[in-house]
Protein backbone atom coordinates (compact mmCIF):
# COMPACT_ATOMS: atom_id res chain seq x y z
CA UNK A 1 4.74 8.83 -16.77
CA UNK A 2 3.71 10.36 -20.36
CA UNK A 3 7.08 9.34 -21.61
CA UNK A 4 6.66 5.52 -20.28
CA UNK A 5 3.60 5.49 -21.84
CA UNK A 6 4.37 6.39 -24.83
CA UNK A 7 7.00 4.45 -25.41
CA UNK A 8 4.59 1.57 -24.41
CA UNK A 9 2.84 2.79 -26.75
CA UNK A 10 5.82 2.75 -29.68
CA UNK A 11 5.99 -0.55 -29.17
CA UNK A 12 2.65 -1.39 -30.73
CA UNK A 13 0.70 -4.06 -29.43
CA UNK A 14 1.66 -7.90 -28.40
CA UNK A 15 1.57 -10.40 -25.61
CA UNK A 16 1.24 -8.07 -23.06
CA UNK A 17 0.14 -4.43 -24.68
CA UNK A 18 -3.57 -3.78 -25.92
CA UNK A 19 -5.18 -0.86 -27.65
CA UNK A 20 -8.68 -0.26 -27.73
CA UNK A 21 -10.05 2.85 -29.51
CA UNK A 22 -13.57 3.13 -26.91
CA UNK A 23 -13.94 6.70 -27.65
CA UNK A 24 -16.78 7.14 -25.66
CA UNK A 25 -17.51 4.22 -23.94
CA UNK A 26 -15.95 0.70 -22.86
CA UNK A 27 -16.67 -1.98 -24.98
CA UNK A 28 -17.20 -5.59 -24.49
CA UNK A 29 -14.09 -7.44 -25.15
CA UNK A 30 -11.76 -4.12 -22.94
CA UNK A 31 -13.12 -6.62 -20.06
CA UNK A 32 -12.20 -10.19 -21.93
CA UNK A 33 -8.85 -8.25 -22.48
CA UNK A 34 -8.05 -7.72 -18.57
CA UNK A 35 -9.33 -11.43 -17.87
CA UNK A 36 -6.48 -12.69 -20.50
CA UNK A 37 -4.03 -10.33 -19.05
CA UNK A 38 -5.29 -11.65 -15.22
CA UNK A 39 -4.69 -14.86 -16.40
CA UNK A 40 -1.43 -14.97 -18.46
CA UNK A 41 1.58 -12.70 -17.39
CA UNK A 42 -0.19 -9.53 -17.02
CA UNK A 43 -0.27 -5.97 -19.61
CA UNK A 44 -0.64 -2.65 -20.37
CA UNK A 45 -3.95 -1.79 -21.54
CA UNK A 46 -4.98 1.23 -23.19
CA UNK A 47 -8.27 3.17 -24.21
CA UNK A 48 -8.56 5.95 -26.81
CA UNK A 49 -5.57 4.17 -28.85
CA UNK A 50 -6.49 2.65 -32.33
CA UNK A 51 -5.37 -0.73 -32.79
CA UNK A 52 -1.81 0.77 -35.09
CA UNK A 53 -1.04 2.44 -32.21
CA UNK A 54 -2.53 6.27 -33.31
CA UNK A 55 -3.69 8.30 -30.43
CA UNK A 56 -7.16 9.54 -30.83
CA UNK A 57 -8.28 10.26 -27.13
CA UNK A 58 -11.80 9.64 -25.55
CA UNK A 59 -14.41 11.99 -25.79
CA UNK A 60 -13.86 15.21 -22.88
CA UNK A 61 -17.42 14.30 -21.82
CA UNK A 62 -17.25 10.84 -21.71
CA UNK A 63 -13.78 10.00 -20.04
CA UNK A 64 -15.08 10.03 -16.33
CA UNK A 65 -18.44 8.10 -16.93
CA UNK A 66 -15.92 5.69 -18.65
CA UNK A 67 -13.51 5.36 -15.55
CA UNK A 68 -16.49 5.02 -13.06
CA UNK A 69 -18.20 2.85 -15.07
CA UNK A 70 -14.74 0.69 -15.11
CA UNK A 71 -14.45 0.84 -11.42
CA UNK A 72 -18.56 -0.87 -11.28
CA UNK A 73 -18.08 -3.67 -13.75
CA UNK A 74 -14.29 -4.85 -11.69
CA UNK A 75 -15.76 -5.16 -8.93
CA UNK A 76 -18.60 -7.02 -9.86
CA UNK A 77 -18.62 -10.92 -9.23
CA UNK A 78 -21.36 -11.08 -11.78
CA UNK A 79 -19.00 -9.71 -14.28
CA UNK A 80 -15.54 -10.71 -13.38
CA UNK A 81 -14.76 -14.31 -11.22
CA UNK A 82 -13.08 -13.29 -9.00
CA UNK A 83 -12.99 -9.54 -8.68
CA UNK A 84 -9.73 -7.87 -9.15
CA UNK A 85 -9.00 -4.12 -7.86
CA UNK A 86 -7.20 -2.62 -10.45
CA UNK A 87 -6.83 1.36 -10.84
CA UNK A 88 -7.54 3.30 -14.16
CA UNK A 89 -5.41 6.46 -14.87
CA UNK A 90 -6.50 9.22 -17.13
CA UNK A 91 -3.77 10.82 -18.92
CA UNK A 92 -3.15 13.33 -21.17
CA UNK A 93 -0.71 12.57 -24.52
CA UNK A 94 -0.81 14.56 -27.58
CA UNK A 95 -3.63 17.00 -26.06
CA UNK A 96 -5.59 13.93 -26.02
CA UNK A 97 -7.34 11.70 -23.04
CA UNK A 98 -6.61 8.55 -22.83
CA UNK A 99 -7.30 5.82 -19.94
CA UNK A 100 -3.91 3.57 -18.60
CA UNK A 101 -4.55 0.70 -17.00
CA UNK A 102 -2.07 -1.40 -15.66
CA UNK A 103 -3.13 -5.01 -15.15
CA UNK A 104 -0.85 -7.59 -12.80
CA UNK A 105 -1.19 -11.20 -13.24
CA UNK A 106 -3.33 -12.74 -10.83
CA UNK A 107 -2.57 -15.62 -8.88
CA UNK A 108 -6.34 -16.62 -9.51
CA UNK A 109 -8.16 -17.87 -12.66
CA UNK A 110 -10.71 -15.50 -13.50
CA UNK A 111 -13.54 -15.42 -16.17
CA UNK A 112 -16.16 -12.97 -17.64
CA UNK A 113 -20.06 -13.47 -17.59
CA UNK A 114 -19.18 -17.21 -17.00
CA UNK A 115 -15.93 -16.86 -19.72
CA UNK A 116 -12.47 -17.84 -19.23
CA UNK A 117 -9.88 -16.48 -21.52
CA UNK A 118 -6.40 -16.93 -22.51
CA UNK A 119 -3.63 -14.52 -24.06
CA UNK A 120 -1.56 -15.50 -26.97
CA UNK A 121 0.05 -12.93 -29.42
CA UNK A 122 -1.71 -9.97 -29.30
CA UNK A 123 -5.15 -11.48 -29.13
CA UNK A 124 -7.45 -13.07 -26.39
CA UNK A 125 -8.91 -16.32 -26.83
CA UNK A 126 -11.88 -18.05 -25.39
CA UNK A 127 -10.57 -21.38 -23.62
CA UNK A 128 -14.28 -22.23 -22.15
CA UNK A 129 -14.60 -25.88 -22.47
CA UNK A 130 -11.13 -26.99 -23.32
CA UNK A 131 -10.52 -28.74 -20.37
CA UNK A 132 -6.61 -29.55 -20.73
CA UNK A 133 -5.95 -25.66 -21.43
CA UNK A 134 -7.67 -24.92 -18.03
CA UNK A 135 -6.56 -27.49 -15.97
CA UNK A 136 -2.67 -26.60 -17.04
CA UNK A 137 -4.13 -22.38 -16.25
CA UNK A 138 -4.99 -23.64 -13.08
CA UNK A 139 -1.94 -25.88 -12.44
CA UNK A 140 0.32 -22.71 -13.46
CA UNK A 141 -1.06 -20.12 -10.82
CA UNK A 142 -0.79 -22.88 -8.17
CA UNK A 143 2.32 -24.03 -8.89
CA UNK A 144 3.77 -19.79 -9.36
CA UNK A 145 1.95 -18.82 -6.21
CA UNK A 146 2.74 -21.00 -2.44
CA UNK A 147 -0.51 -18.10 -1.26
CA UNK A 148 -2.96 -20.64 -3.37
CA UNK A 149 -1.89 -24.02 -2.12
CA UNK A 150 -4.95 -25.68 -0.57
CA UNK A 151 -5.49 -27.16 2.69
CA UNK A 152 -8.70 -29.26 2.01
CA UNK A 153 -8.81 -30.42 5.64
CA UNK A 154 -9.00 -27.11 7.19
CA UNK A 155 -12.06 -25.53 7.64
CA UNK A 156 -14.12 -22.32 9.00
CA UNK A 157 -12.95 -23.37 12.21
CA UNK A 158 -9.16 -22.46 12.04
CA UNK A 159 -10.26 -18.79 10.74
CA UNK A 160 -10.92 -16.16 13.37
CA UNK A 161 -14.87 -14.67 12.32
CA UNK A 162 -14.18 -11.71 14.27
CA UNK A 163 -11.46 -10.54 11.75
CA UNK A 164 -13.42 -11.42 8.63
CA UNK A 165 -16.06 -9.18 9.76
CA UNK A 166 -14.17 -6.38 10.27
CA UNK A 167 -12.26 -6.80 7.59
CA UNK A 168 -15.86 -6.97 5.41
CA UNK A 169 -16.73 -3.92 7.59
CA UNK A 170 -13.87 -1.86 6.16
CA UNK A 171 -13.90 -2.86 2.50
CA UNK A 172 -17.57 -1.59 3.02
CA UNK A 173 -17.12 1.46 4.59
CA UNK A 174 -14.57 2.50 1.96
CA UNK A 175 -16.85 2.62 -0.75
CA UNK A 176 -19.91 3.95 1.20
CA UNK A 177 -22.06 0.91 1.76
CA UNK A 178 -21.76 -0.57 -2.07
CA UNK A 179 -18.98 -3.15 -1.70
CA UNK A 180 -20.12 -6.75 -3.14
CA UNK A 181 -18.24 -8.51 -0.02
CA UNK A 182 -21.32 -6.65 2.23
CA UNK A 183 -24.14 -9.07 1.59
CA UNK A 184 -22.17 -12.02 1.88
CA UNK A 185 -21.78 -14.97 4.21
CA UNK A 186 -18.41 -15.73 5.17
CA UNK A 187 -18.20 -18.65 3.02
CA UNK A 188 -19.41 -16.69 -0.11
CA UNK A 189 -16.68 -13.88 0.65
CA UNK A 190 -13.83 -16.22 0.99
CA UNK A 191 -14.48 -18.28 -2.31
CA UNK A 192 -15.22 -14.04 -4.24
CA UNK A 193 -12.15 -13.31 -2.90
CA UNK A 194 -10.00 -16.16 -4.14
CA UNK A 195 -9.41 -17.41 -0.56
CA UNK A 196 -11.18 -21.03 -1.30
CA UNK A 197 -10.77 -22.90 -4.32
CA UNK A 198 -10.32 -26.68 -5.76
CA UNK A 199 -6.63 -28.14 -5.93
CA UNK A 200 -6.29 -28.47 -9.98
CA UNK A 201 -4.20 -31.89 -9.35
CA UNK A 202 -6.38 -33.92 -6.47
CA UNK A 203 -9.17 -32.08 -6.79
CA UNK A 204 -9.86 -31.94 -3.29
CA UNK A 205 -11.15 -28.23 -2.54
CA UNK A 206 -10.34 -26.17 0.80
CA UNK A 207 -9.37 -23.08 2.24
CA UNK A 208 -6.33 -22.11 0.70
CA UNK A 209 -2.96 -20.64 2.67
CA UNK A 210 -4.09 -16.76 1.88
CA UNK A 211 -7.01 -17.30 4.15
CA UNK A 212 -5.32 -18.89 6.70
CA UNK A 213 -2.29 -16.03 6.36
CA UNK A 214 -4.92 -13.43 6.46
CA UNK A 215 -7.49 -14.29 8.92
CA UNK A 216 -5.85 -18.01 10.55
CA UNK A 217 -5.78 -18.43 14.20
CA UNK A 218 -2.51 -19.20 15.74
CA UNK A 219 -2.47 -21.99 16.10
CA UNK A 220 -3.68 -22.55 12.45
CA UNK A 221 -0.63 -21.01 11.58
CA UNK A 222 1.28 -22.84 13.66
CA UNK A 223 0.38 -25.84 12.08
CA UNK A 224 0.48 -25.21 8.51
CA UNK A 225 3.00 -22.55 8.07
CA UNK A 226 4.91 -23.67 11.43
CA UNK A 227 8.19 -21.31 10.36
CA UNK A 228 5.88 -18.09 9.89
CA UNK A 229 6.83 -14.56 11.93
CA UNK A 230 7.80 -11.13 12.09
CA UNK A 231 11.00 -10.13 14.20
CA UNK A 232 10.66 -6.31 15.12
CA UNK A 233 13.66 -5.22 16.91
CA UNK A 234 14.57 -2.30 18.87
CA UNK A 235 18.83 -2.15 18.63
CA UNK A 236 19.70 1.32 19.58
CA UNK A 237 21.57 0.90 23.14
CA UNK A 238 22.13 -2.58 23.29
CA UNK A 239 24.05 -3.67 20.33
CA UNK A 240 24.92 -7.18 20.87
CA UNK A 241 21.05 -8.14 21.80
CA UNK A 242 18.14 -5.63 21.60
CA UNK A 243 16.58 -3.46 23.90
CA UNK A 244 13.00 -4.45 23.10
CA UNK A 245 11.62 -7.18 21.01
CA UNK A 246 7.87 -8.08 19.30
CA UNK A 247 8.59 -12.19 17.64
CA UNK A 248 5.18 -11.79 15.99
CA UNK A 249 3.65 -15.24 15.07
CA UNK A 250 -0.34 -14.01 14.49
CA UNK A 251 -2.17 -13.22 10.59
CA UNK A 252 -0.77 -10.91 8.48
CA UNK A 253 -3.77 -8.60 9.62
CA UNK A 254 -2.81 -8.31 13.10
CA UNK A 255 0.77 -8.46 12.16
CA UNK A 256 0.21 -5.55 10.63
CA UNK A 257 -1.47 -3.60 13.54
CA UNK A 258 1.59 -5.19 16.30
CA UNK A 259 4.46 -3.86 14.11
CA UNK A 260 2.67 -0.29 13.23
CA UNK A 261 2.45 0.00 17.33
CA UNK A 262 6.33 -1.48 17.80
CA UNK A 263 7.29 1.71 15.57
CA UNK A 264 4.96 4.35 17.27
CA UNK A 265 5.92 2.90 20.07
CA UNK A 266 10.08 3.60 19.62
CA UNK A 267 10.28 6.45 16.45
CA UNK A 268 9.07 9.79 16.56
CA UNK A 269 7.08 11.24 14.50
CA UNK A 270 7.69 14.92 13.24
CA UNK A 271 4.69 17.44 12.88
CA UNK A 272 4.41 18.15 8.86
CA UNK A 273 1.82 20.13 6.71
CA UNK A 274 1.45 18.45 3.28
CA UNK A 275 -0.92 21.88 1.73
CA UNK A 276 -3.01 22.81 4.44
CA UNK A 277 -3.47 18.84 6.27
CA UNK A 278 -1.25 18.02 9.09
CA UNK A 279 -0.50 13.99 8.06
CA UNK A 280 2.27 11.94 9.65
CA UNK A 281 5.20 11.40 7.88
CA UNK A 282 6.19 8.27 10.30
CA UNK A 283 3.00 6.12 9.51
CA UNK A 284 2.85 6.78 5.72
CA UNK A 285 6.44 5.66 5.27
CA UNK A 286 6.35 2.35 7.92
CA UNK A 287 2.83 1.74 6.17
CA UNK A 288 3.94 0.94 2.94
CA UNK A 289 7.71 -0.46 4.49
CA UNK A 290 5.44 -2.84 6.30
CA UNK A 291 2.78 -4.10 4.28
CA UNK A 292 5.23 -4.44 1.44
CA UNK A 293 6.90 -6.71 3.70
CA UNK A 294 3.69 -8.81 4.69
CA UNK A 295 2.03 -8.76 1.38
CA UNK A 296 5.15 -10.24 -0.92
CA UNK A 297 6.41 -12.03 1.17
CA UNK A 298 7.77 -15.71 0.11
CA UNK A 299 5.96 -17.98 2.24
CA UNK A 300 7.00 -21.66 1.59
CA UNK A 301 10.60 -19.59 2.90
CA UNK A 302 11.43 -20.41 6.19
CA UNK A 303 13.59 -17.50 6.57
CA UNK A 304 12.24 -15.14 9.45
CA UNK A 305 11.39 -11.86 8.64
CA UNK A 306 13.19 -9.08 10.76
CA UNK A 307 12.26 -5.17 11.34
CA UNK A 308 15.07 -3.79 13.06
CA UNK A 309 15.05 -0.89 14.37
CA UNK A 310 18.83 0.64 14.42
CA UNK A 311 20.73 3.94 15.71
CA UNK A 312 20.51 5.72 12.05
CA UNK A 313 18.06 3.14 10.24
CA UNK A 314 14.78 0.85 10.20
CA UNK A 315 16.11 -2.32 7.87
CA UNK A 316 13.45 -4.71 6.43
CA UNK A 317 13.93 -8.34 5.73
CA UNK A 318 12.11 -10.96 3.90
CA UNK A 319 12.34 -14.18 1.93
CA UNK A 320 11.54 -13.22 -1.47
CA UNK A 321 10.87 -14.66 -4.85
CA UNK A 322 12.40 -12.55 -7.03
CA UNK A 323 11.24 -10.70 -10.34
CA UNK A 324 14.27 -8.91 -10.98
CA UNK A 325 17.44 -8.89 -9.17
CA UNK A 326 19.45 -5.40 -7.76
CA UNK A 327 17.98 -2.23 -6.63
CA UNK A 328 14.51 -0.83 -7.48
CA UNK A 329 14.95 2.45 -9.07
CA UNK A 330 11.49 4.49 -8.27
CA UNK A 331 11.38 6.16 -11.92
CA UNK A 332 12.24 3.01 -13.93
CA UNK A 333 10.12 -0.20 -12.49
CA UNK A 334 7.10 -2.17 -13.19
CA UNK A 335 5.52 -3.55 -10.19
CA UNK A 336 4.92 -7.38 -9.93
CA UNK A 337 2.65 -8.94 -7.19
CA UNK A 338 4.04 -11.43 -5.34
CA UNK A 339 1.08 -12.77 -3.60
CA UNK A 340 -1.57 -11.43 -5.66
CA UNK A 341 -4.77 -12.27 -3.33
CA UNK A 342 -3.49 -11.30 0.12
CA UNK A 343 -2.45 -7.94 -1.78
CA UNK A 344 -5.92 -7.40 -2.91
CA UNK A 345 -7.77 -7.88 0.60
CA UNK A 346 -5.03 -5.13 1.73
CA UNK A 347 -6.04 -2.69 -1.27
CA UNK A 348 -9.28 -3.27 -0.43
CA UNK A 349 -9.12 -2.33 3.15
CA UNK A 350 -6.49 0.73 2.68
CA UNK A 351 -4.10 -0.61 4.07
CA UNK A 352 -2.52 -0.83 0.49
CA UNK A 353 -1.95 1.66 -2.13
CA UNK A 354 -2.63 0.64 -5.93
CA UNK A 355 0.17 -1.30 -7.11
CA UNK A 356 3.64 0.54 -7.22
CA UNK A 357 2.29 3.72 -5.63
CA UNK A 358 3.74 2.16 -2.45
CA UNK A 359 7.13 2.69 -3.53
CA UNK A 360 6.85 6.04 -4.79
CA UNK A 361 5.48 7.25 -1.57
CA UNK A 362 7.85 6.08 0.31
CA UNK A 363 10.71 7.91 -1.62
CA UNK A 364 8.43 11.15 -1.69
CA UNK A 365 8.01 11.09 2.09
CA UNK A 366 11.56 9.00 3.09
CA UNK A 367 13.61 12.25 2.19
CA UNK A 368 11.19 14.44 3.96
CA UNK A 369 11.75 12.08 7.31
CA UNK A 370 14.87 11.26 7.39
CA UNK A 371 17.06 13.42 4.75
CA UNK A 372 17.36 10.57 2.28
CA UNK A 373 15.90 7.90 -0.12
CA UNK A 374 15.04 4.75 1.23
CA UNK A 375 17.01 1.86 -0.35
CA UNK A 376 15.19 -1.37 -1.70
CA UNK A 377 16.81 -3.76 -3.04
CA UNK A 378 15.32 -7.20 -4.51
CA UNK A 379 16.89 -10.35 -4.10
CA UNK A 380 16.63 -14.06 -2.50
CA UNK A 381 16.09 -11.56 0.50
CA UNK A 382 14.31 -8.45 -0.14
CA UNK A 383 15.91 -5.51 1.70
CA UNK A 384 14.18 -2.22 2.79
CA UNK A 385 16.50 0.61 4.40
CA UNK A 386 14.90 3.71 5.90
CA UNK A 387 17.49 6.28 7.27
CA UNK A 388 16.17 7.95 10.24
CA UNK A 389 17.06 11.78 11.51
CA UNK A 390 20.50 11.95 12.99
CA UNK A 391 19.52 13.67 16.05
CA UNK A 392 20.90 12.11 19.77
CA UNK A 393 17.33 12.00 20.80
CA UNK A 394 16.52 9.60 18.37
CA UNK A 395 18.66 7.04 20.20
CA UNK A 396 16.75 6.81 23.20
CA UNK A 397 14.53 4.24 23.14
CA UNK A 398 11.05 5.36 23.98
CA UNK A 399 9.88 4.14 28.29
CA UNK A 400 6.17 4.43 26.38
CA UNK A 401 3.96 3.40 24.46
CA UNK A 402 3.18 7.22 23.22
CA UNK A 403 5.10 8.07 20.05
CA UNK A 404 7.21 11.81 20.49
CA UNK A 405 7.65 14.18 17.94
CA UNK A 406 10.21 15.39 16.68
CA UNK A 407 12.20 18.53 18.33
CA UNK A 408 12.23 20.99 15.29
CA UNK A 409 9.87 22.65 13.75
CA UNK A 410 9.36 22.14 9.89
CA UNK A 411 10.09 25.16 7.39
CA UNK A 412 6.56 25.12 6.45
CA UNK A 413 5.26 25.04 9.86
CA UNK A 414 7.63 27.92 10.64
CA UNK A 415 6.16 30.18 8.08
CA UNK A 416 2.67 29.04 8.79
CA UNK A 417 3.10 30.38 12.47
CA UNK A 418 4.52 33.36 10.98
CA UNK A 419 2.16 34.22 8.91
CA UNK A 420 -0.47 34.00 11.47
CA UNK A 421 1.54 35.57 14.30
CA UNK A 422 1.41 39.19 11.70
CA UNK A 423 -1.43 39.89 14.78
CA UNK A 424 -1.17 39.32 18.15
CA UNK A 425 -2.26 35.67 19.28
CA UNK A 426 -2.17 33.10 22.31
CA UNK A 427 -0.43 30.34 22.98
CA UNK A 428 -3.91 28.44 22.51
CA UNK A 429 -4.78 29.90 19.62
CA UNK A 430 -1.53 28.96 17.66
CA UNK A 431 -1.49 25.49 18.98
CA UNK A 432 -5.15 25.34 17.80
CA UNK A 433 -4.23 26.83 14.24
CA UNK A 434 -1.34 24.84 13.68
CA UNK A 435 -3.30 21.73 14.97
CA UNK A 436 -1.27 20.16 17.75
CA UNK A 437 -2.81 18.93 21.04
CA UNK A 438 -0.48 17.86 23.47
CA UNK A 439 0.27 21.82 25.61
CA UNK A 440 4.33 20.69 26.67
CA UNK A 441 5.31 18.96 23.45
CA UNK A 442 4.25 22.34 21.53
CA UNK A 443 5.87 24.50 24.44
CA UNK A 444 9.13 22.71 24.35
CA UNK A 445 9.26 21.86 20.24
CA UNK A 446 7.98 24.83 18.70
CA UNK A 447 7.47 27.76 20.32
CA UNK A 448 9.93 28.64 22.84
CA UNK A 449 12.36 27.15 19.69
CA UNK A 450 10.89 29.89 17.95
CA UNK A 451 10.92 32.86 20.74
CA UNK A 452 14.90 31.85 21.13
CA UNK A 453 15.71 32.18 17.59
CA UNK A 454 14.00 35.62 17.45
CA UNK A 455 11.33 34.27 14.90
CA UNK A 456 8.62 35.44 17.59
CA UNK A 457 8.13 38.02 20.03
CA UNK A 458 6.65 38.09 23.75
CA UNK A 459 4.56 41.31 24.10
CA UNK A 460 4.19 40.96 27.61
CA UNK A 461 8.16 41.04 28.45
CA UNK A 462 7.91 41.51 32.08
CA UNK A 463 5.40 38.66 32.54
CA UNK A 464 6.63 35.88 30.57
CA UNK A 465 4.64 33.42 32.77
CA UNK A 466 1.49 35.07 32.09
CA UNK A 467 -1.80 32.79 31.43
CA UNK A 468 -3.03 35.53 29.27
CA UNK A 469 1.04 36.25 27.29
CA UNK A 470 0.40 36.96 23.55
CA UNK A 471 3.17 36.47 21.12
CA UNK A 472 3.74 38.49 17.51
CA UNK A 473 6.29 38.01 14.67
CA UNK A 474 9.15 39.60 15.12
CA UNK A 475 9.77 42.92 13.85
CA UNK A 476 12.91 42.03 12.05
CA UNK A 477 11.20 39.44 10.22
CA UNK A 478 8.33 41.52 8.85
């Protein structure tokens, strides 16, 4: 990342690059500088950088006041119109702090303390008032973005209330009680949000299609977006048909919960220690496989989006409009938001990492899972190709609902037991150390695994049955 950035930084500053020294605070116009980025194409912005491009850092004491105070003012309605969630890295270049911050273009118009501005050069320009220049800002995000075409005939009525309280519920819980959306009515979150807004050409006003993707009732949907769903496919035995199918026509929110149960419900899901944390390799791949697939997404497309499910491979397909054409290379991208407000309620929520740190995690965990890289390629149809484990088991399509792990124990999970096995311990108290629940699945995939490849010891030989049998590592692994 240091050498992106400064090579960013080489470039000195222009349309879409901004320095500002703030050495030990954040100044005014760092905020009018996101808006104009929000509002054009987007930019890199940078604090603790002079405005030729010399690195002088941010005071040691200062630099996470700075960040947090960052994080308050972006998510402040009061400040910025409409909030955006944005993340703010602090990174060290020359033995120097500095704070990154990547800023997307929004498919909203946004303003600060009442202020809409414009980039142009290297500068930001206060369009407040000039009518045409607005109207044409407005005309360009709807025209760029089929997630803000209105519908000024819909209403609170086609929404489901149930799902726009929870989904208020989680943004709050995330940040401990503080979020803005908290104290709002419905109305008052959806228009914060971006979800309601005025059509710059008829000037009728209305929910727009984001709302209706993310919190419509079917038959909503159904009306206005008639060609939307979500194939998930199970092709493993069957190869001419399927042997289980999910045609998912509901919100992208419960889309999202239907396909994350169509893959626990047919993959397995291996037992892995990242440090000292048992997490599940399965859900943070399919996580970001999914939502990427939801979330930028090319609605006014009528091609149907498929998850298939395979013998070897999960492939992921959706209409796309594309940024760049060919295959995404992890180290060497810039992330561009396709639907800019239904990405942000996901952020919000967690059910979306910062932008780009999707991708990354699925090639950090992809190789871990299934023994390679995960292949995404973007074109008129965005591809996603996760190779699953080659093991016959993982054929079989699954007669429950209940997700199985996976047969083999992990290296690290091997020398964990290991190391704890130096004493004597019970079958109960390994399972407990090693954190694993379910008594067969741990008999069967780990430890009699272990006892037949000599890795542990019985000490009770005679009674190998016995409710009380301890095992130790074996002597020849000491």
């Amino acid at each position: 990342m240091q050498n992106k950035l400064k090579s960013l930084i080489a470039q000195g500053e222009g349309i879409n690059i901004e320095f500002k020294e703030s050495k030990n605070k954040i100044n005014r116009d760092v905020y009018e500088t996101i808006c104009s980025f929000l509002n054009r194409n987007g930019g890199h912005l940078f604090l603790g950088v002079r405005d030729d491009g010399e690195i002088m850092g941010i005071d040691e004491d200062k630099v996470e006041g700075m960040k947090k105070d960052f994080f308050t003012a972006i998510n402040n309605p009061q400040k910025l119109t409409p909030p955006f969630y944005l993340n703010a890295d602090i990174v060290e270049i020359e033995d120097k702090k500095i704070i990154y911050i990547f800023v997307p273009r929004s498919s909203s118009v946004h303003s600060v303390n009442g202020k809409i501005f414009d980039r142009n050069g290297d500068g930001d320009f206060n369009i407040t008032g000039r009518d045409a220049q607005i109207a044409h800002l407005y005309l360009l995000k709807q025209t760029t973005y089929t997630e803000n075409k209105i519908f000024p005939y819909s209403s609170m009525e086609d929404l489901k209330p149930e799902l726009i309280k929870k989904v208020r519920m989680m943004a709050s819980n995330r940040r401990k009680g503080t979020h803005p959306w908290e104290g709002m009515s419905d109305m008052e979150f959806l228009k914060s949000a971006g979800l309601y807004g005025v059509d710059s050409a008829t000037g009728k006003e209305g929910l727009r299609l984001s709302a209706i993707l993310l919190f419509g009732k079917e038959r909503a949907l159904l009306d206005m977006l008639p060609h939307h769903r979500t194939d998930a496919i199970l092709r493993q035995v069957n190869l001419d048909r399927y042997d289980d199918r999910d045609l998912i026509c509901v919100n992208l929110i419960e889309s999202f919960d239907r396909l994350m149960s169509f893959i626990g419900k047919h993959l397995k899901d291996p037992f892995y220690l990242e440090g000292q944390i048992s997490i599940s390799l399965r859900d943070k791949i399919f996580r970001e496989a999914i939502v990427n697939s939801l979330i930028h997404r090319e609605f006014s497309n009528a091609y149907v989006a498929k998850m298939v499910i395979g013998r070897d491979r999960v492939v992921f397909e959706n209409a796309n409009r594309p940024h760049n054409y060919g295959e995404i290379d992890p180290l060497n991208f810039e992330p561009f938001p396709k639907n800019p407000t239904i990405s942000k309620i996901f952020r919000e929520i967690g059910l979306a990492d910062e932008l780009g740190s999707g991708v990354k995690n699925m090639y950090k965990y992809s190789k871990l899972y299934g023994g390679s890289d995960p292949r995404l390629v973007e074109e008129d149809i965005f591809r996603t190709t996760v190779l699953l484990q080659s093991d016959t088991e993982q054929v079989t399509p699954q007669a429950t609902p209940q997700a199985t792990p996976q047969a083999t124990p992990q290296v690290d999970r091997i020398e964990s037991i290991l190391e704890f096995c130096q004493v004597e311990r019970t079958r109960k108290e390994i399972q407990e150390y090693i954190g694993i629940k379910d008594r067969k699945y741990f008999r069967s995939s780990i430890l009699n695994p272990m006892i037949k490849e000599g890795l542990l010891e019985l000490t009770d030989r005679e009674n190998p049955n016995s409710p009380n049998q301890k095992y130790i590592t074996s002597k020849k692994e000491k």
